[in-house]
Protein backbone atom coordinates (compact mmCIF):
# COMPACT_ATOMS: atom_id res chain seq x y z
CA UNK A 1 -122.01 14.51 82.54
CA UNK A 2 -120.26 17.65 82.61
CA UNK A 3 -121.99 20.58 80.93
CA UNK A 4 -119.83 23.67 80.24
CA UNK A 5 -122.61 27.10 79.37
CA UNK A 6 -119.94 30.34 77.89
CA UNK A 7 -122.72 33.09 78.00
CA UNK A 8 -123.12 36.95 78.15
CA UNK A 9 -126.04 36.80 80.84
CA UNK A 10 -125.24 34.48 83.41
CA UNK A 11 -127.85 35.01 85.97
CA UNK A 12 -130.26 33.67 83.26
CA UNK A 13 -129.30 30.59 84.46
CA UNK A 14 -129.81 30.24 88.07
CA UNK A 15 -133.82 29.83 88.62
CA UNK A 16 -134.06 27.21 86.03
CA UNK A 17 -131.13 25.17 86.49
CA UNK A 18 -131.45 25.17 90.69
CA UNK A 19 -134.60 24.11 90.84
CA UNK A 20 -136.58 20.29 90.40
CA UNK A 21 -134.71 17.53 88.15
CA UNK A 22 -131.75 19.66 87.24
CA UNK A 23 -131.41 21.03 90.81
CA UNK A 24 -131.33 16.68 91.73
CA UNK A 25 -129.13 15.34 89.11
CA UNK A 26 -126.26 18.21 90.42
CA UNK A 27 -127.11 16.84 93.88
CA UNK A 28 -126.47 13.47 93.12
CA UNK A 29 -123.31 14.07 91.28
CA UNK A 30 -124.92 12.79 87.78
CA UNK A 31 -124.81 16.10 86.68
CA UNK A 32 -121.96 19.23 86.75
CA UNK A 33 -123.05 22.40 85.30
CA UNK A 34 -120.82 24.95 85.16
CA UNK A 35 -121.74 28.43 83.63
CA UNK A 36 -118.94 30.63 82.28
CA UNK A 37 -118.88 34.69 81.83
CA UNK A 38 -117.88 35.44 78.12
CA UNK A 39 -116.95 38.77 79.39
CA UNK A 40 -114.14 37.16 81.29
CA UNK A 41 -111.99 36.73 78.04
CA UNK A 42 -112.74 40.19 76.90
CA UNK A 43 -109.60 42.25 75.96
CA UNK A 44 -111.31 46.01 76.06
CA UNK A 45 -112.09 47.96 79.68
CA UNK A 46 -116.46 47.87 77.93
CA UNK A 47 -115.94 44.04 78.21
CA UNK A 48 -116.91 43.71 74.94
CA UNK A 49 -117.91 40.36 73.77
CA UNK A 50 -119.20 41.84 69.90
CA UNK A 51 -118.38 44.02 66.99
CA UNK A 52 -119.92 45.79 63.76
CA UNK A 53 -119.74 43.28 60.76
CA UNK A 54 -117.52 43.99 57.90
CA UNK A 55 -119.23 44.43 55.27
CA UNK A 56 -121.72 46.83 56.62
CA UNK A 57 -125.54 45.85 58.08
CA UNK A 58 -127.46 46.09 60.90
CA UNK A 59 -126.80 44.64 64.27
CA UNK A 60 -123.96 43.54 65.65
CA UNK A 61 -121.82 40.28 65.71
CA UNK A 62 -120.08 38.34 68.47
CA UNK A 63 -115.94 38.22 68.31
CA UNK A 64 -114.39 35.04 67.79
CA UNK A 65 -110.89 35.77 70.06
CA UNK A 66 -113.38 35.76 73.41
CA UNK A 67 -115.13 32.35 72.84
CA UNK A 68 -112.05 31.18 71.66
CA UNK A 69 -109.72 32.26 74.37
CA UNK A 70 -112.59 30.56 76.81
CA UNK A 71 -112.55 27.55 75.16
CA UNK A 72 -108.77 27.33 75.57
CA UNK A 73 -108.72 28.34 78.81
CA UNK A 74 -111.04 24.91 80.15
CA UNK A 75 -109.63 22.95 77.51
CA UNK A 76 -112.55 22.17 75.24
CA UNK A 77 -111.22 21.50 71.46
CA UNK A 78 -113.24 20.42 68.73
CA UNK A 79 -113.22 17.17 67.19
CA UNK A 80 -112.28 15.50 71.11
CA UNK A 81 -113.81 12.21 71.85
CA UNK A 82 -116.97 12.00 74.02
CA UNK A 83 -116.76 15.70 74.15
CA UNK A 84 -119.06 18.04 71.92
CA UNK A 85 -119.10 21.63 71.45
CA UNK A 86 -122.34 23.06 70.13
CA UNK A 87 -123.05 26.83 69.28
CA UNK A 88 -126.86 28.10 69.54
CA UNK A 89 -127.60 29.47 66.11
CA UNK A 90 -130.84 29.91 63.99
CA UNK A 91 -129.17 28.32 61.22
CA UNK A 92 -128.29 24.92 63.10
CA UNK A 93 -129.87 21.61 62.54
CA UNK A 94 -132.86 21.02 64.42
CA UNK A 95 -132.62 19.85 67.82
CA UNK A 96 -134.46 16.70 68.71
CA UNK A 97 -136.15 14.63 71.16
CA UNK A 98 -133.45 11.98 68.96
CA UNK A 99 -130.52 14.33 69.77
CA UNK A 100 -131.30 14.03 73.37
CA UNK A 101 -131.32 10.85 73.83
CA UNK A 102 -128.23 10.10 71.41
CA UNK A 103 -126.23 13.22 73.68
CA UNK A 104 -127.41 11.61 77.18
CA UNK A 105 -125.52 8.49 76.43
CA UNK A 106 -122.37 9.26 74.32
CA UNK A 107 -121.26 12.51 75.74
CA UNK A 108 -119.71 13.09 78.61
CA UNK A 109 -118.86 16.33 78.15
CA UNK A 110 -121.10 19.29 76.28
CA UNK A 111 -120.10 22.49 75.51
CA UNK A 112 -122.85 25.02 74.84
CA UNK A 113 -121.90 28.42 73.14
CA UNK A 114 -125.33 31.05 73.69
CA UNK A 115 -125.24 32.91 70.39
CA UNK A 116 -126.63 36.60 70.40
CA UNK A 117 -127.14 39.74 68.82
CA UNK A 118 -127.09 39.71 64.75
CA UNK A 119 -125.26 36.12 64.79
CA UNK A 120 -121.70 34.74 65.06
CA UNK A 121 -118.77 35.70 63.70
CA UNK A 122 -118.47 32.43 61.28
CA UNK A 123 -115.09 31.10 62.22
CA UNK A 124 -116.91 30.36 65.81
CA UNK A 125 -118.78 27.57 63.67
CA UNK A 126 -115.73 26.51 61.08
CA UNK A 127 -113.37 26.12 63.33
CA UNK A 128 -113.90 26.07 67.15
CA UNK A 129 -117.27 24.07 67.37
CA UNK A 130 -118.25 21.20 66.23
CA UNK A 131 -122.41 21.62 65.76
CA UNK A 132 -124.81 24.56 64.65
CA UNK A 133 -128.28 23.64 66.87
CA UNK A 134 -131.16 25.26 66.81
CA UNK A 135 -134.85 24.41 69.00
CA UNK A 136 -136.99 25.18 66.29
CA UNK A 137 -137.89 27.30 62.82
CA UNK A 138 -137.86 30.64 64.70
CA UNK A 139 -135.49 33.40 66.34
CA UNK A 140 -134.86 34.19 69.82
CA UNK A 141 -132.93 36.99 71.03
CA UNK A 142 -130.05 34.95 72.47
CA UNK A 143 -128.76 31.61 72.84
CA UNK A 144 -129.48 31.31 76.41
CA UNK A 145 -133.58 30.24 76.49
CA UNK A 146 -132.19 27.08 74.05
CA UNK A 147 -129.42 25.83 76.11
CA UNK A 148 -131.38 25.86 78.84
CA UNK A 149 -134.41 23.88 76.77
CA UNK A 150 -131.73 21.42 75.60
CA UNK A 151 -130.04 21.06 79.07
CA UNK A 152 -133.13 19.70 80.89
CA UNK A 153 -133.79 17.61 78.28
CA UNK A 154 -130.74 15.84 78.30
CA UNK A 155 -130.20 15.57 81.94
CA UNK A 156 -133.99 14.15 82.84
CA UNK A 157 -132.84 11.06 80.59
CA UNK A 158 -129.31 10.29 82.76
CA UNK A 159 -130.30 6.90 84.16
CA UNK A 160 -130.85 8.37 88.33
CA UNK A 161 -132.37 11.51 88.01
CA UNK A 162 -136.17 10.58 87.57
CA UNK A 163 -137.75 8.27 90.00
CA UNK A 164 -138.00 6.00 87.53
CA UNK A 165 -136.50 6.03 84.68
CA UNK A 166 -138.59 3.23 83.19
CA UNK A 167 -140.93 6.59 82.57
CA UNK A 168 -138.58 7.82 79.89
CA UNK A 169 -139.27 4.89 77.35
CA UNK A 170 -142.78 5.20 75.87
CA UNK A 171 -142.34 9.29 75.91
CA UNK A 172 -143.81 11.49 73.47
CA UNK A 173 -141.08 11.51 70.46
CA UNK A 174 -139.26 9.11 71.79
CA UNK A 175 -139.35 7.19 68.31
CA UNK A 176 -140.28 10.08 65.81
CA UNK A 177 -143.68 10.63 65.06
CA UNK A 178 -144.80 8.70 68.51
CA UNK A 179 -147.34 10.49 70.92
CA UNK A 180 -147.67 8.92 74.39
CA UNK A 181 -151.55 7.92 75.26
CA UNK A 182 -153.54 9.97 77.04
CA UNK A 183 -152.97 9.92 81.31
CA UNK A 184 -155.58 9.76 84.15
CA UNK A 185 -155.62 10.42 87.95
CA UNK A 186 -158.32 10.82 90.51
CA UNK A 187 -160.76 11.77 90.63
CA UNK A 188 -162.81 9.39 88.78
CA UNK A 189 -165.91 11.90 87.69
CA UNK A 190 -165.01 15.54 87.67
CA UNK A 191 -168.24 17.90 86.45
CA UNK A 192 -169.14 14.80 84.59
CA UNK A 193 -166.14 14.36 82.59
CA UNK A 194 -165.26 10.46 83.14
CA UNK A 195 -161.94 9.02 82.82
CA UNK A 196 -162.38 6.03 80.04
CA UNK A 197 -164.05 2.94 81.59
CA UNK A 198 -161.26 0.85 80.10
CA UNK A 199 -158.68 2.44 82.53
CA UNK A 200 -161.09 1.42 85.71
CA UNK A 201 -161.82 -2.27 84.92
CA UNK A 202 -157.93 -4.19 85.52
CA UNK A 203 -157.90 -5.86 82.24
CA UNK A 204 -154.26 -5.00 81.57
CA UNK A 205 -154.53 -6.67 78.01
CA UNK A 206 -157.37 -4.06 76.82
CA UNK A 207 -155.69 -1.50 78.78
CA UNK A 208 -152.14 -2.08 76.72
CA UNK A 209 -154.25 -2.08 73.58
CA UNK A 210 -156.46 1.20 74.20
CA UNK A 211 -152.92 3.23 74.91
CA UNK A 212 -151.11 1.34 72.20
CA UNK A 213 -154.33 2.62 69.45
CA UNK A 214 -154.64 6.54 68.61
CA UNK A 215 -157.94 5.70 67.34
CA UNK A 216 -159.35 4.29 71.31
CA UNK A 217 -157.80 6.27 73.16
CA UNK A 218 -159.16 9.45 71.20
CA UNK A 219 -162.37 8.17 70.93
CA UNK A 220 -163.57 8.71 74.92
């Protein structure tokens, strides 16, 4: 998968997306991600990637001609098959465990605008992109923090990057509502608090059962 990033603060970028599972699925060719400098298509000598909105207010609101012009310039058009451009907005539909999974598979391509400052010049989302996405009911001060939030989440399910991707299947929200059981490790007894005899004794029938049942496996 090739993942295209058109930002104003690039060096957001590098710790997270260098490092552990994202840092392996670039090394293993399963993953390109490339991250683009708005300020590249800029026009002015300030760089400027935003503007005072008409109509008066606070804030201010990023240009369309920049994100357009960078679009253009690596080819990414709305509407193209296997190919999706997305803009970060507060307004978007809700991103998903779903939307992950769905995106890992069918897209080869993804395009992620980082909205910032008072929002978007509109156009951006009528005619250039071809999703609104927001991480959650809240506001961030860029678009940055959720690209990189929906960037690991995609990439960790491209069949190659975990050890084993048989891990992936009976995740938390993998179906919607679902919660994965509870998880144990050694030591057996720490400062009294026991790991659930169930898990100790090899009977792989009760074992299914206890992680399959809310009720069990909250009950030790």
């Amino acid at each position: 998968m090739q993942i295209d990033i058109l930002t104003t603060l690039p060096s957001m970028f590098t710790g997270p997306l260098t490092e552990s599972m994202m840092k392996r699925a670039q090394d293993k060719k399963l993953a390109e991600i490339r991250i683009h400098d708005l300020r590249q298509w800029t026009q002015d000598k300030h760089r400027s990637t935003d503007d005072h909105p008409y109509g008066g207010g606070p804030g201010m609101v990023m240009m369309i001609e920049p994100i357009d012009k960078a679009l253009q310039s690596f080819k990414a058009k709305k509407g193209t098959k296997q190919e999706l451009i997305i803009l970060t907005s507060a307004k978007g539909n809700v991103y998903t465990q779903q939307t992950a999974q769905t995106w890992s598979t069918s897209i080869k391509r993804l395009v992620i605008i980082c909205g910032h400052y008072e929002g978007v010049d509109e156009r951006v989302a009528q005619y250039l992109v071809d999703q609104e996405v927001r991480i959650g009911n809240y506001v961030l001060t860029g678009g940055e923090l959720p690209a990189m939030v929906m960037i690991d989440s995609i990439v960790r399910l491209i069949p190659g990057v975990l050890g084993d991707h048989e891990s992936v299947k009976n995740e938390s929200h993998t179906i919607l509502g679902y919660l994965e059981y509870p998880q144990y490790t050694r030591p057996e007894n720490y400062n009294g608090w026991e790991v659930p005899q169930v898990l100790l004794g090899g009977n792989h029938k009760a074992i299914e059962d206890w992680r399959k049942n809310p009720t069990l496996n909250k009950s030790f």
